[in-house]
N, C-alpha and C. Protein backbone atom coordinates (compact mmCIF):
# COMPACT_ATOMS: atom_id res chain seq x y z
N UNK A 1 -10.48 -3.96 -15.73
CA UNK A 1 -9.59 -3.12 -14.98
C UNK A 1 -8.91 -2.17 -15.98
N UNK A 2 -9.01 -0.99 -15.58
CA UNK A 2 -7.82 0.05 -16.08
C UNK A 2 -6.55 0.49 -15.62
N UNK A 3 -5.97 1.02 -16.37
CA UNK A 3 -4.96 1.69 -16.22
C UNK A 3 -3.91 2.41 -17.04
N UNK A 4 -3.15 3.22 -16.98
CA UNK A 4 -2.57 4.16 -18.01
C UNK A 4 -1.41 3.87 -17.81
N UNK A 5 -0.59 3.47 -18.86
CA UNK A 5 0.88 3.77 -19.04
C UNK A 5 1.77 4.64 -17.90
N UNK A 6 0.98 5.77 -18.04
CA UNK A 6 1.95 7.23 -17.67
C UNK A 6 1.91 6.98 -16.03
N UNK A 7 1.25 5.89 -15.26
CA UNK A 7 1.10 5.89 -13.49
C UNK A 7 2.12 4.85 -13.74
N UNK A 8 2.85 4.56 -14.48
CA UNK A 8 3.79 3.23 -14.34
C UNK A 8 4.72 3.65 -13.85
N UNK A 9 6.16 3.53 -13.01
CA UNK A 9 7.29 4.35 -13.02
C UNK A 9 8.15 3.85 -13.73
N UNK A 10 8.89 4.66 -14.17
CA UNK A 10 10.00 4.98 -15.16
C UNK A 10 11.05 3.54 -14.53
N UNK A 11 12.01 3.37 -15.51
CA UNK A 11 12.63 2.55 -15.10
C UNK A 11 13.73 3.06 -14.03
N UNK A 12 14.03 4.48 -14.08
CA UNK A 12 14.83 5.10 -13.19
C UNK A 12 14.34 5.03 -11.92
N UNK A 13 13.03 5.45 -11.65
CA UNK A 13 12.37 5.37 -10.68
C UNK A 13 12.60 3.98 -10.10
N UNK A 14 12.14 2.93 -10.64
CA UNK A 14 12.49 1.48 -9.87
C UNK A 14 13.64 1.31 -9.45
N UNK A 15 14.70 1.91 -10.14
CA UNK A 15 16.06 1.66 -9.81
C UNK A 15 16.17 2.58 -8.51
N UNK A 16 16.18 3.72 -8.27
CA UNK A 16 15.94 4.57 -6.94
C UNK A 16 14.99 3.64 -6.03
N UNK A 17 14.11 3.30 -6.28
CA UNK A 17 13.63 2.13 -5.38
C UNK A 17 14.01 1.46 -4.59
N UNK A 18 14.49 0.57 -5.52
CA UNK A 18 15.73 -0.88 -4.99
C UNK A 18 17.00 -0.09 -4.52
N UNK A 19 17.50 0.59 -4.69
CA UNK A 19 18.30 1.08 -3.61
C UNK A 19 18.05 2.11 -2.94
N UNK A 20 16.93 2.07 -2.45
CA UNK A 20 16.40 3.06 -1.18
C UNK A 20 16.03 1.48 -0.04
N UNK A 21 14.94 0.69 -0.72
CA UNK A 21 14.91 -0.70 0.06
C UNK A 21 16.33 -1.51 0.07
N UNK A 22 17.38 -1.68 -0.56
CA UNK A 22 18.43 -2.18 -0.29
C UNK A 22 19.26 -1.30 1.14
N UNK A 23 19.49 -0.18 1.06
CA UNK A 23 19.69 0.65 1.57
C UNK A 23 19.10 0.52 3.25
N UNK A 24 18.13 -0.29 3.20
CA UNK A 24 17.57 -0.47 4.51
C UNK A 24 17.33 -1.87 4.66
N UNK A 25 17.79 -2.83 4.10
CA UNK A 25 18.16 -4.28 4.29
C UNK A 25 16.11 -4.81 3.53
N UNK A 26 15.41 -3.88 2.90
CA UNK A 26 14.17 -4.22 2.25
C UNK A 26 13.30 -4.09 3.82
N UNK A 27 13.97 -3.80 4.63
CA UNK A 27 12.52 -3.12 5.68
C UNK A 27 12.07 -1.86 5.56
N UNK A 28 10.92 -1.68 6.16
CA UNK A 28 9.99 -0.07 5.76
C UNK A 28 8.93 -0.37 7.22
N UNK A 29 8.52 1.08 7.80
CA UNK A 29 7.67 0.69 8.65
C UNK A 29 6.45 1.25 8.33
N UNK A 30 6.19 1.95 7.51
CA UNK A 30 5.17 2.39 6.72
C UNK A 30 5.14 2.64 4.50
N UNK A 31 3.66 2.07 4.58
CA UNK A 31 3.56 2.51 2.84
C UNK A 31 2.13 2.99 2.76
N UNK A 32 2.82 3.91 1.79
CA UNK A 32 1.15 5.02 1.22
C UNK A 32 1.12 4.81 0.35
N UNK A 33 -0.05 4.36 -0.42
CA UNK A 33 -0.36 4.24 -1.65
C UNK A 33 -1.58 4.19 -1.98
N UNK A 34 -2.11 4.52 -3.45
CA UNK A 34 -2.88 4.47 -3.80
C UNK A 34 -4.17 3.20 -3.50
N UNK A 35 -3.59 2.39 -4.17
CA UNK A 35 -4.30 1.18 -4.30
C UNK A 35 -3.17 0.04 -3.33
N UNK A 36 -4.05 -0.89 -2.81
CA UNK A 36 -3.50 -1.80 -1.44
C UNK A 36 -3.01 -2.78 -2.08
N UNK A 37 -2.77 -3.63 -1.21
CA UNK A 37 -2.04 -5.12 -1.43
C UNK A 37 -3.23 -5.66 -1.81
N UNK A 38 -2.31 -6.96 -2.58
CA UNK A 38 -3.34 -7.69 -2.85
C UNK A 38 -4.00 -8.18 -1.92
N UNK A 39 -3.58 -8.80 -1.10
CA UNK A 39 -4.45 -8.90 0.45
C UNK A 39 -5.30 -8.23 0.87
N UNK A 40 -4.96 -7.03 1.31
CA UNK A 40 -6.13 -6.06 1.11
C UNK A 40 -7.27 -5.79 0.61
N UNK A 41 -7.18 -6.12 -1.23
CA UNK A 41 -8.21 -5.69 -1.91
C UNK A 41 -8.66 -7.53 -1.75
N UNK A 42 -8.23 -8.51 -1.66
CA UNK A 42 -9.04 -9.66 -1.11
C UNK A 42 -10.14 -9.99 0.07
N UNK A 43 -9.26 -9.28 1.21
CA UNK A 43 -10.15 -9.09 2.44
C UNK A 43 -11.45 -7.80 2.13
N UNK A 44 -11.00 -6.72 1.66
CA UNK A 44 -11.49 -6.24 1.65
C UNK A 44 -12.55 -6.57 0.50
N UNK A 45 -12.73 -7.03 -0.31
CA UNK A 45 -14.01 -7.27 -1.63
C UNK A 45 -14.26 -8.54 -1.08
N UNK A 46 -13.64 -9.62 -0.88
CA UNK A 46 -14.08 -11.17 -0.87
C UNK A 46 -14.11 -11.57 0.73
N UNK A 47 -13.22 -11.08 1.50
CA UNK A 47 -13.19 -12.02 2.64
C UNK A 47 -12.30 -12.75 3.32
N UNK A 48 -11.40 -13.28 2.35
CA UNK A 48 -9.76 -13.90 2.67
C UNK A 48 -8.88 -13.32 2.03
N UNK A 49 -7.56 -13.83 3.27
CA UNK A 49 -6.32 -13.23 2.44
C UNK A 49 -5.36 -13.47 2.90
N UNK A 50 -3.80 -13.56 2.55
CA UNK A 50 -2.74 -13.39 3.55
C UNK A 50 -1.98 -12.90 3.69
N UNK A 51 -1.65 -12.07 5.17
CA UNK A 51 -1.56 -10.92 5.10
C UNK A 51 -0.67 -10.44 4.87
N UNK A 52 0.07 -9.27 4.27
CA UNK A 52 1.57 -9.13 3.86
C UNK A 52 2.83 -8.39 4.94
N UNK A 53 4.16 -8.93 5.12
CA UNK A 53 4.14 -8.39 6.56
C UNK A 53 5.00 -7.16 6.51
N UNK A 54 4.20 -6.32 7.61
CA UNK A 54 4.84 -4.67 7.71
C UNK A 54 4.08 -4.17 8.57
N UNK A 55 4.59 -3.44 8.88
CA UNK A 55 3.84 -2.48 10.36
C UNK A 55 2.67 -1.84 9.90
N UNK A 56 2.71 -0.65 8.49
CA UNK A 56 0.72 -0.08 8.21
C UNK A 56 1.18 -0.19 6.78
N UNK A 57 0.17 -0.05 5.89
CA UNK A 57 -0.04 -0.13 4.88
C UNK A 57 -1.51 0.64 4.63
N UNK A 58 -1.34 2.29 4.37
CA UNK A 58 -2.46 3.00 4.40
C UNK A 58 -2.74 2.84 2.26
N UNK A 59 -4.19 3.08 2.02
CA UNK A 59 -4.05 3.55 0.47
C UNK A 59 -5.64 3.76 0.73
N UNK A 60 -5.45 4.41 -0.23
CA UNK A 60 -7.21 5.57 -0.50
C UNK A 60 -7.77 5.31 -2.19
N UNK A 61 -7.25 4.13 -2.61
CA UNK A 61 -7.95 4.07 -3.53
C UNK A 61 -9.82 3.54 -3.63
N UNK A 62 -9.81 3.38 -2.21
CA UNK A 62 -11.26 2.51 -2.53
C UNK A 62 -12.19 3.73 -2.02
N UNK A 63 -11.79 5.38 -1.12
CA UNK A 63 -12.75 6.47 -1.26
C UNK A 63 -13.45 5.78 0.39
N UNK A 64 -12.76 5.42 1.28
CA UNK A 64 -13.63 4.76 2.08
C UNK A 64 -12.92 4.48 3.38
N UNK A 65 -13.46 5.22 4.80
CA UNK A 65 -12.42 4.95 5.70
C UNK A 65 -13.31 3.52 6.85
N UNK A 66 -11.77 2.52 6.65
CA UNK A 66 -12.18 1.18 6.81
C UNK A 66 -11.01 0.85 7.05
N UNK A 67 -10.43 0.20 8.47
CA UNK A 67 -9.59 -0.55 8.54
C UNK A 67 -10.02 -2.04 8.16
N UNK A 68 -8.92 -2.48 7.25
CA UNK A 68 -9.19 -4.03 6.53
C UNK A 68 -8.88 -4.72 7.54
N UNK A 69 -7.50 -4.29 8.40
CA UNK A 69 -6.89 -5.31 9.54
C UNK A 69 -6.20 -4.33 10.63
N UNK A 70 -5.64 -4.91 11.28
CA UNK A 70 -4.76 -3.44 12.27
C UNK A 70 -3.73 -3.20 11.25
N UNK A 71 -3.30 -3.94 10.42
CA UNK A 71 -1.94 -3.28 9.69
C UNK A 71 -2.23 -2.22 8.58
N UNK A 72 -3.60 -2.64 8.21
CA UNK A 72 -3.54 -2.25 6.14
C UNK A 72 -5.42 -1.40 6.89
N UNK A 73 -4.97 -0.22 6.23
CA UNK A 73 -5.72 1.00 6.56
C UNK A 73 -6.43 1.74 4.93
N UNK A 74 -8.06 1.46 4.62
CA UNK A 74 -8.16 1.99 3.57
C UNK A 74 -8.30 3.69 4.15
N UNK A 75 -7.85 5.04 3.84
CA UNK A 75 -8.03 6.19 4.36
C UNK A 75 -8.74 7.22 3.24
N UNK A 76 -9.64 7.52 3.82
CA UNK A 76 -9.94 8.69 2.61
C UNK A 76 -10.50 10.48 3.33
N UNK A 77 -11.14 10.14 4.31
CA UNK A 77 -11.52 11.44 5.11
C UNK A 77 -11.10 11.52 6.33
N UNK A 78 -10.70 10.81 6.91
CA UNK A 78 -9.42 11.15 7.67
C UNK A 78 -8.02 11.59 7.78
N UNK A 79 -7.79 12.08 8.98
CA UNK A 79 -6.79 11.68 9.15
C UNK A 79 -6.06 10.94 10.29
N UNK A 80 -4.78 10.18 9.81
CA UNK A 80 -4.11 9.18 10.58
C UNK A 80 -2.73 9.50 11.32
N UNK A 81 -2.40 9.80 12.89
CA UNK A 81 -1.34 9.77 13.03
C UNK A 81 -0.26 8.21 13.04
N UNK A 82 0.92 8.34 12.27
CA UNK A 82 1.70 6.53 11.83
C UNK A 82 2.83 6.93 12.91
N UNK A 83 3.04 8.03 13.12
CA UNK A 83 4.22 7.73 14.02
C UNK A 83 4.40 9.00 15.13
């Protein structure tokens, strides 16, 4: 596996984080990201997993449009209306 330093966030950044999720008692009804939960990349390469809980969880790192589950959405040539 790879990865670069410079995709890490800053420590400022984490701190804006935690109080953006504090700020909302740590609920969210959507996340975009690159690369999925670990769940995700389980179901999705192996087969099992469990599942992490939140309303969608879209990420386009795998180049491939495939819902893993109704929640966790891999997206890459689409598009998705979330709300």
């Amino acid at each position: 596996m790879s990865w670069w330093k410079e995709g890490l966030p800053s420590e400022d950044e984490m701190e804006e984080g935690r109080r953006n999720l504090a700020s909302t008692e740590n609920k969210v009804d959507f996340i975009v990201t690159h690369c999925g939960a670990a769940s995700s990349i389980l179901l999705y390469s192996l087969g099992g997993y469990k599942p992490d809980i939140l309303k969608k969880w879209f990420m386009g790192h795998y180049h491939d449009n495939y819902a893993v589950n109704d929640k966790e959405i891999i997206i890459y040539e689409q598009i998705v209306r979330i709300a």
